[in-house]
C-alpha atoms as a PDB file:
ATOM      1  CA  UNK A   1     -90.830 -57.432  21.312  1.00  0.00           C
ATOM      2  CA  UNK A   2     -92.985 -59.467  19.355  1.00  0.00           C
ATOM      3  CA  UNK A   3     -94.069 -57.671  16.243  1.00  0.00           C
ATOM      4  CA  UNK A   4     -98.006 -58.584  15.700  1.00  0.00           C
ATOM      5  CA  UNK A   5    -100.452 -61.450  14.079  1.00  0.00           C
ATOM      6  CA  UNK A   6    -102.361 -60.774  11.167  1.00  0.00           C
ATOM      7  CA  UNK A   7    -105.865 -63.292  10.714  1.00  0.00           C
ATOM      8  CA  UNK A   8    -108.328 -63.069   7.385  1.00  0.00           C
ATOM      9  CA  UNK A   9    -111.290 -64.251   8.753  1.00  0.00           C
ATOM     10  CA  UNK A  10    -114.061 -65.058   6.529  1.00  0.00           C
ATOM     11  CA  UNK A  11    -117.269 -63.848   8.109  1.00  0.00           C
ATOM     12  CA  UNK A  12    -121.019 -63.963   6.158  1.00  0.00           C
ATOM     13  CA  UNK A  13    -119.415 -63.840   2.832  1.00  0.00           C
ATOM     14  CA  UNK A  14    -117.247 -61.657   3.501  1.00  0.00           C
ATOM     15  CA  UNK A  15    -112.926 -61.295   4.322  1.00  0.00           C
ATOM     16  CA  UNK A  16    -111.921 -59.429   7.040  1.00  0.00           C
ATOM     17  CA  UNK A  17    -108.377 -59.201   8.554  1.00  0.00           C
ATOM     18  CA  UNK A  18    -107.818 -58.792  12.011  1.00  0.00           C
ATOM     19  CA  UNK A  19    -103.765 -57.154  12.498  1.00  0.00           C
ATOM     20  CA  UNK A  20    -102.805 -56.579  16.252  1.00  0.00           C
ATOM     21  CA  UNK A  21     -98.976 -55.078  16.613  1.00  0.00           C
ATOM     22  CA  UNK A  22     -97.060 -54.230  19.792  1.00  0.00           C
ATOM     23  CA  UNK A  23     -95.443 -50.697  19.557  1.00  0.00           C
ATOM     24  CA  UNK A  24     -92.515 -51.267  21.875  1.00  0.00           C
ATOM     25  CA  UNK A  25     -91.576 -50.382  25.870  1.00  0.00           C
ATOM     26  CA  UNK A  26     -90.369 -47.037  24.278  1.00  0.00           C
ATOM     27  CA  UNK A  27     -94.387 -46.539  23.422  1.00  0.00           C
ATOM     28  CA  UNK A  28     -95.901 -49.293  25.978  1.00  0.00           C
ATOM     29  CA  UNK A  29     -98.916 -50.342  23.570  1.00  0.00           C
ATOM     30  CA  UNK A  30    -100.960 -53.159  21.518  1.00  0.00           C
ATOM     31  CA  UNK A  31    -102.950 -51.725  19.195  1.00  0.00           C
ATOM     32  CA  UNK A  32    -105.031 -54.306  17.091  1.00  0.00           C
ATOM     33  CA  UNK A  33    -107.249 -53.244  13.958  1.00  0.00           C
ATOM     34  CA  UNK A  34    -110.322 -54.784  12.365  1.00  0.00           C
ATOM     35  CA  UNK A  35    -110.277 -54.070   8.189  1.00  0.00           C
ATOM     36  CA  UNK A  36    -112.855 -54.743   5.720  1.00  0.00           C
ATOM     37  CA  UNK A  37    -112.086 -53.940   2.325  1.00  0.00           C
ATOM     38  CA  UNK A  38    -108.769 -51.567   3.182  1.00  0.00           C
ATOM     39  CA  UNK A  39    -111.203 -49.885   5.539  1.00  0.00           C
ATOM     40  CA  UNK A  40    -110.599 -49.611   9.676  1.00  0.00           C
ATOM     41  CA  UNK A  41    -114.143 -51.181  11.267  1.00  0.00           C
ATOM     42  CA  UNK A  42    -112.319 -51.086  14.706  1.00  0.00           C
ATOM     43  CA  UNK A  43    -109.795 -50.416  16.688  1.00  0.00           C
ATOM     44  CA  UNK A  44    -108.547 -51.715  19.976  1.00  0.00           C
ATOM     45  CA  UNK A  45    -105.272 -50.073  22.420  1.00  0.00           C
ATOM     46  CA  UNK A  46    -104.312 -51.107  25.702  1.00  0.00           C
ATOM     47  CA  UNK A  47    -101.066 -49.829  27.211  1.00  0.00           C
ATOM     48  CA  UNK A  48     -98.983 -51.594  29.677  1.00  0.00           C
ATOM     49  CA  UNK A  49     -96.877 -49.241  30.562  1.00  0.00           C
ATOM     50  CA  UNK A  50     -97.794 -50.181  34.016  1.00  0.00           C
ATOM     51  CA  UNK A  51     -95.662 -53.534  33.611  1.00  0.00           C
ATOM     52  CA  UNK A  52     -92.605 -52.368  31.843  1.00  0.00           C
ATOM     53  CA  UNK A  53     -90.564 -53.441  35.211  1.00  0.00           C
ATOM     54  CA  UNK A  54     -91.663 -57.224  34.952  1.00  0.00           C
ATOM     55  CA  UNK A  55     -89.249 -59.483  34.606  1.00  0.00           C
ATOM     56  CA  UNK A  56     -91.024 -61.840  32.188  1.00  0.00           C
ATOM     57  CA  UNK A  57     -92.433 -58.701  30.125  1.00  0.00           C
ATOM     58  CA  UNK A  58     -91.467 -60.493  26.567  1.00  0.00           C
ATOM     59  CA  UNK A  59     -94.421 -63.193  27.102  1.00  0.00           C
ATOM     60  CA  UNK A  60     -96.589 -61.345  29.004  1.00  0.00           C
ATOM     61  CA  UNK A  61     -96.731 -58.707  26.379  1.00  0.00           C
ATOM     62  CA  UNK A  62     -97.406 -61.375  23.963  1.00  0.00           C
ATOM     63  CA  UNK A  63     -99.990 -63.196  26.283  1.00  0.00           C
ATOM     64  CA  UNK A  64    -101.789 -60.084  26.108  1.00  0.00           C
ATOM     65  CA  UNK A  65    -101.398 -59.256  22.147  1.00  0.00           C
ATOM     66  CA  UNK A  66    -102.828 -62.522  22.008  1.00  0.00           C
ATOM     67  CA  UNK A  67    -105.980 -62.445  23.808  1.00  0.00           C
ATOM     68  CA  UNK A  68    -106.512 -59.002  22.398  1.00  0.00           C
ATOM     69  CA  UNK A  69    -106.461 -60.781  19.302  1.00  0.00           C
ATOM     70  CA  UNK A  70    -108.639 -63.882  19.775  1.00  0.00           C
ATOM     71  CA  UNK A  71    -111.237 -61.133  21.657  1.00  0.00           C
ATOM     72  CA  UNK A  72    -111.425 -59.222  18.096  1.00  0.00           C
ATOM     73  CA  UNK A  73    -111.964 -62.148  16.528  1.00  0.00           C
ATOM     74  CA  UNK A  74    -114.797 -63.432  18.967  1.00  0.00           C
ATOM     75  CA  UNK A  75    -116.236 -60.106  18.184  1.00  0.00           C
ATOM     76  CA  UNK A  76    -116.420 -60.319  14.966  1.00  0.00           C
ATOM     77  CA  UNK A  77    -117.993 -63.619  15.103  1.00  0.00           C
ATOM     78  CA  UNK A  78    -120.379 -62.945  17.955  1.00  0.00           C
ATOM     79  CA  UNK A  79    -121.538 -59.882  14.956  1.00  0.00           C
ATOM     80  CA  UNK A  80    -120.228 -56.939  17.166  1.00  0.00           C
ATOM     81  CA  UNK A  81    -119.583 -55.021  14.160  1.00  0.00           C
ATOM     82  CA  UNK A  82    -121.990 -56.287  11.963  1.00  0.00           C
ATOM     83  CA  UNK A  83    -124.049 -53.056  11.476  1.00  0.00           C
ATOM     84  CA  UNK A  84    -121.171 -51.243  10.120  1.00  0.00           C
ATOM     85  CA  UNK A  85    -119.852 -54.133   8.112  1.00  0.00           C
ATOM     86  CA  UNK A  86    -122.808 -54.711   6.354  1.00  0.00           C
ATOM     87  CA  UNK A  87    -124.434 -51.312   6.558  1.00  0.00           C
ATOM     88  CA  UNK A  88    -123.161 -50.556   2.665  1.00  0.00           C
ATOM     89  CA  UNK A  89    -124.188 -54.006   1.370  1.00  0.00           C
ATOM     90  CA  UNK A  90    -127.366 -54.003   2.885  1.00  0.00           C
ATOM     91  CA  UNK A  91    -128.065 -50.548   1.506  1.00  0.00           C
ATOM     92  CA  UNK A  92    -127.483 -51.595  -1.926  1.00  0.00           C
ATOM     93  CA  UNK A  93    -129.661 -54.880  -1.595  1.00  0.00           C
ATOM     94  CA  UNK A  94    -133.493 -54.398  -1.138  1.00  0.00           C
ATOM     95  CA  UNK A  95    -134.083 -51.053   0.110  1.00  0.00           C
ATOM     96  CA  UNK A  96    -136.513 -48.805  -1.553  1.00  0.00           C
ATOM     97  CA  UNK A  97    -135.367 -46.557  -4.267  1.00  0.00           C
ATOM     98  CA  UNK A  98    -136.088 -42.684  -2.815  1.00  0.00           C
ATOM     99  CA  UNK A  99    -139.779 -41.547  -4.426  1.00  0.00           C
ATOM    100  CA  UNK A 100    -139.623 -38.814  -7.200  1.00  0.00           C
ATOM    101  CA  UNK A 101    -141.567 -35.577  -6.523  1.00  0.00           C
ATOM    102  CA  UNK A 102    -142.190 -33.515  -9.379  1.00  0.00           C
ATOM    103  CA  UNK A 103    -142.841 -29.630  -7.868  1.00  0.00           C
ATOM    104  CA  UNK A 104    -144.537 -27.102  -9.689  1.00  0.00           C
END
């Protein structure tokens, strides 16, 4: 079992860590997670319980923790997740303040 990889990625400014972990052939999944700031963006699980009987299951579970990996990462990069990345910032920078109403 390999246990995971772990990127920061800087993207626009801004860190983001990509963690992708393999939960073992007694739970046949690789689960990887996108974080901004301590906070879950995305998530990605893909089971393989349909290869547990390979013979070469070691690297092929890691071949595919891998590319599950690099695909977050593209992602990110192709701006996949960028409205709910940026969605806070963006808020905060520019928009127009709500109008007062006075009522009577």
């Amino acid at each position: 079992m390999v246990l995971g990889f772990n990127h920061n990625v800087m993207y626009k400014g801004e860190l983001f860590h990509v963690q992708t972990e393999d939960s073992g052939v007694a739970n046949p999944h690789i689960i990887t997670l996108l974080y901004k700031g301590g906070a879950i963006l995305c998530s990605r699980k893909t089971s393989y319980a349909d290869i547990l009987g390979m013979e070469n299951l070691g690297q092929t579970v890691q071949e595919l923790m891998k590319e599950q990996h690099k695909g977050m990462m593209r992602s990110l990069k192709n701006g996949e997740f960028d409205e709910r990345a940026f969605s806070t910032r963006d808020a905060d920078e520019g928009q127009a303040q709500p109008q007062r109403r006075e009522f009577n």
